[in-house]
C-alpha atoms as a PDB file:
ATOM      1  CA  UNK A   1       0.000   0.000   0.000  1.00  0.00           C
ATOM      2  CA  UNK A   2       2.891   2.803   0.780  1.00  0.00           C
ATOM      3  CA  UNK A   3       4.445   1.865  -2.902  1.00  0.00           C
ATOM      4  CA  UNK A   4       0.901   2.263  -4.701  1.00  0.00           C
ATOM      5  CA  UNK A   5       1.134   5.802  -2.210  1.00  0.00           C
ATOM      6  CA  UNK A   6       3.918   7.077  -3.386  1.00  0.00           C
ATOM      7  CA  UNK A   7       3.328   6.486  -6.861  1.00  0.00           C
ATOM      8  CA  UNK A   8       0.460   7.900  -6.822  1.00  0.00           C
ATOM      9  CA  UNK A   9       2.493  11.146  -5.216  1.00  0.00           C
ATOM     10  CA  UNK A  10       4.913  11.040  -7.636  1.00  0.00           C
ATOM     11  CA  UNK A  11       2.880  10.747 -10.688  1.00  0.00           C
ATOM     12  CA  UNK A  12       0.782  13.960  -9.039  1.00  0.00           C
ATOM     13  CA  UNK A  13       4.319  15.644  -8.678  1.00  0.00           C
ATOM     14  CA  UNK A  14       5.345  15.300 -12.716  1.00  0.00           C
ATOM     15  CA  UNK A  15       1.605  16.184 -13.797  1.00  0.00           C
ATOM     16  CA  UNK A  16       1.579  19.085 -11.520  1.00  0.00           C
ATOM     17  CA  UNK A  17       5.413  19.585 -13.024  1.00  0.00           C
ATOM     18  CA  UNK A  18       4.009  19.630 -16.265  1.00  0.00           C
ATOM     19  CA  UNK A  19       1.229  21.704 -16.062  1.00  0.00           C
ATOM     20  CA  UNK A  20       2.765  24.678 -14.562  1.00  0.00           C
ATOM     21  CA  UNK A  21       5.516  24.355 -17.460  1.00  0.00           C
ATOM     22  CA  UNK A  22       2.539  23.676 -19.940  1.00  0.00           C
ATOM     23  CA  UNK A  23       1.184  27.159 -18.506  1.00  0.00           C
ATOM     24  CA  UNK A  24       4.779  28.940 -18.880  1.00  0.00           C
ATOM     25  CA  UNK A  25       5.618  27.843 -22.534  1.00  0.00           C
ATOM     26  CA  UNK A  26       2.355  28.912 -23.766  1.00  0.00           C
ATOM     27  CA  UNK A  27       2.304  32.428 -22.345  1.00  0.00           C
ATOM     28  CA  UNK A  28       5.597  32.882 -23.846  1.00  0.00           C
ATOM     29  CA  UNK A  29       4.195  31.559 -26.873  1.00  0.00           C
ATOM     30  CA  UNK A  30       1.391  33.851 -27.101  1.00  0.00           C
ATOM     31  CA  UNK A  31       3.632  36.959 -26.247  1.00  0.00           C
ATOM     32  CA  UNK A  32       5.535  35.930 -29.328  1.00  0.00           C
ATOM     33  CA  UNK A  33       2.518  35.694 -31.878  1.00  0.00           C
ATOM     34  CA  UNK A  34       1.693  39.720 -30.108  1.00  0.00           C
ATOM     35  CA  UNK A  35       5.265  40.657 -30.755  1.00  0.00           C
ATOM     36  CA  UNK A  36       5.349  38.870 -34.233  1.00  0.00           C
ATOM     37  CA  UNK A  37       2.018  41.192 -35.090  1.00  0.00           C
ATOM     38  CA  UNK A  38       3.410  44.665 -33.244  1.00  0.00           C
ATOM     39  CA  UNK A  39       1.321  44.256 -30.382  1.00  0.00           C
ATOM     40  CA  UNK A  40       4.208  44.573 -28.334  1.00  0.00           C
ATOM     41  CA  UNK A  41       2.211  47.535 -25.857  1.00  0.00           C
ATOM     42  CA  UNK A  42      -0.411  44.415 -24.758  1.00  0.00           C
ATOM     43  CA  UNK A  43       0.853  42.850 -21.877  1.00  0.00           C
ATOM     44  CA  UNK A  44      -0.338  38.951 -20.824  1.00  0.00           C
ATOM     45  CA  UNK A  45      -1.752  39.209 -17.784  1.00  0.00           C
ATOM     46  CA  UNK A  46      -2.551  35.787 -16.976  1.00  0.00           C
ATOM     47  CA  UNK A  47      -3.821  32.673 -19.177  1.00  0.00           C
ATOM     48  CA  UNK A  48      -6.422  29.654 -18.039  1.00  0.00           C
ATOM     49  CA  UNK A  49      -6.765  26.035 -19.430  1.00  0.00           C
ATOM     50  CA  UNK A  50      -8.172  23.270 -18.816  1.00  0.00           C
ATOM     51  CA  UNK A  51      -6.763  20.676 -16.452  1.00  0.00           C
ATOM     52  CA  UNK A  52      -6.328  18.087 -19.065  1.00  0.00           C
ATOM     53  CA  UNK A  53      -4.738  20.838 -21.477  1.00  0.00           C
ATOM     54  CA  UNK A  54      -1.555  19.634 -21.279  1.00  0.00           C
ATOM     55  CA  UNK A  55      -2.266  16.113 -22.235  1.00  0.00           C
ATOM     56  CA  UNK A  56      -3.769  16.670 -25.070  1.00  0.00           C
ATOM     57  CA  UNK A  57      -2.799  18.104 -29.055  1.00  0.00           C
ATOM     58  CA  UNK A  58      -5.973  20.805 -29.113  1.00  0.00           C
ATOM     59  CA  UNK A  59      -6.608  23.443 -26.007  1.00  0.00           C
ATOM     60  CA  UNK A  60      -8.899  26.212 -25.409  1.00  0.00           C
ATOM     61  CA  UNK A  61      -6.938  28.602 -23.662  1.00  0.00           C
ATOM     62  CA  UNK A  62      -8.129  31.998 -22.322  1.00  0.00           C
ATOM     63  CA  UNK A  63      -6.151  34.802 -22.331  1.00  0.00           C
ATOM     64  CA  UNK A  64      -5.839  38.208 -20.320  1.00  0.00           C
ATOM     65  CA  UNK A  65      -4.503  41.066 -21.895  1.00  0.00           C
ATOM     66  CA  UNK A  66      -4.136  44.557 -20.996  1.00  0.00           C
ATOM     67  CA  UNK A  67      -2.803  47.739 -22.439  1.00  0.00           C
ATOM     68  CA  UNK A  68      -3.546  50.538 -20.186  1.00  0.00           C
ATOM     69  CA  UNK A  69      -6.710  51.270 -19.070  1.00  0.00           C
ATOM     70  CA  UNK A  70      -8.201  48.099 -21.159  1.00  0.00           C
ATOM     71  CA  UNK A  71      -8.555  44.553 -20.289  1.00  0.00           C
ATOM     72  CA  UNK A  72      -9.366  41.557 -22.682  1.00  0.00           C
ATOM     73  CA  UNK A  73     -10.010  38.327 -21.993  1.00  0.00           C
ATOM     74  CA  UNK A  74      -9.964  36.385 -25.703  1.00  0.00           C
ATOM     75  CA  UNK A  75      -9.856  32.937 -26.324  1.00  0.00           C
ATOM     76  CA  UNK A  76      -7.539  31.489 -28.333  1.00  0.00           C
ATOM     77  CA  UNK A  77      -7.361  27.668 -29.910  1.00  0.00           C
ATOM     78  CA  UNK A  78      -4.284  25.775 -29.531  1.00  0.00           C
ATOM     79  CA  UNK A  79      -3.678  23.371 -32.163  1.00  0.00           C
ATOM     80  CA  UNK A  80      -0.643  20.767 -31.180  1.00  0.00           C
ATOM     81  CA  UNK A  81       1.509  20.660 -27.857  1.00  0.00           C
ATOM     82  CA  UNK A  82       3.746  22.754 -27.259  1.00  0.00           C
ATOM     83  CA  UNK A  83       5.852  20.723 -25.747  1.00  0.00           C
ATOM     84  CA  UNK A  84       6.182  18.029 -27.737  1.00  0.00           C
ATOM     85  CA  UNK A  85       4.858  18.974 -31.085  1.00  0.00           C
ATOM     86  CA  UNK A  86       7.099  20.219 -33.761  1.00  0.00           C
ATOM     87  CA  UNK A  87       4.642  22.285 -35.130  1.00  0.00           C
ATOM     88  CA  UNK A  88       2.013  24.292 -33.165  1.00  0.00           C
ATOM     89  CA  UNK A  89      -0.944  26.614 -34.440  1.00  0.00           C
ATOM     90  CA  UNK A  90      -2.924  29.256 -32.597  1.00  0.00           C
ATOM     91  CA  UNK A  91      -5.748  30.749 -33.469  1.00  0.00           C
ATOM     92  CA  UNK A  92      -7.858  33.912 -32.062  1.00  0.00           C
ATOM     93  CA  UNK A  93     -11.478  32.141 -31.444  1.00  0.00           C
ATOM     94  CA  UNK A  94     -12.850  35.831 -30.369  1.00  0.00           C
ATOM     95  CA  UNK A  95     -13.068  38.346 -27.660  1.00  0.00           C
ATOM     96  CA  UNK A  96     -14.747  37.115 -24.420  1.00  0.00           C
ATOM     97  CA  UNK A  97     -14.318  40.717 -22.685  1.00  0.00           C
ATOM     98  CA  UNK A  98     -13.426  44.133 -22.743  1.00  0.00           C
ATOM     99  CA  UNK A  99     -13.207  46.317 -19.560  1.00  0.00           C
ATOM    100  CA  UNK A 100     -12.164  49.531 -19.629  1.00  0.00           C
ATOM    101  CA  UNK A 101     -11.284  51.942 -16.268  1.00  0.00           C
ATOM    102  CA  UNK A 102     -11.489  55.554 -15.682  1.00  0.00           C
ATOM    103  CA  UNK A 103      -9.310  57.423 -13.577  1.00  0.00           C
ATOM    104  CA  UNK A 104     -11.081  60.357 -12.042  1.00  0.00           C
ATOM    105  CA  UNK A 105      -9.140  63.059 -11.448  1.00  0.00           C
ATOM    106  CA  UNK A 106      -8.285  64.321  -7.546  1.00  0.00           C
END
């Protein structure tokens, strides 16, 4: 029973490993495609996925961006892994949100 234990701890360890890494390589990923487009002023503020996003070829990932005083959230497709594709394709799937803020002057 301790083996089956720590196997089971260890295996949690690597997935949770992995999807923190998973997380990292696609926000760099998707600060490249702004860069690539001269988007450089929008800043990724933080992404979502799905638990099972890093096991798998095709993700829906979410997306904050700011510049500003705007926020988006858009959602983006993610076709391949990109960690262990060769190739990998993103796509814009569309614009979930838009918030804007006001500063008031004092």
């Amino acid at each position: 029973m301790g083996r089956l234990v720590s196997l089971i701890f260890i295996a949690a360890l690597a997935y949770g490993g992995l999807y923190f890494y998973y997380g990292h390589v696609v926000e760099q990923a998707i600060e490249e495609q702004l860069e690539a487009r001269g988007l450089t002023a929008l800043e990724v503020q933080r992404i979502e996925y799905e638990p099972l996003a890093p096991l798998s070829t095709e993700a829906t990932i979410r997306a904050e961006v700011g510049y500003r005083g705007a926020d988006a959230t858009v959602t983006i497709r993610l076709h391949g892994h990109p960690l262990f594709s060769d190739e990998m394709r993103m796509e814009l799937d569309g614009l979930q949100n838009l918030r804007l803020r006001f500063n008031v002057g004092e």
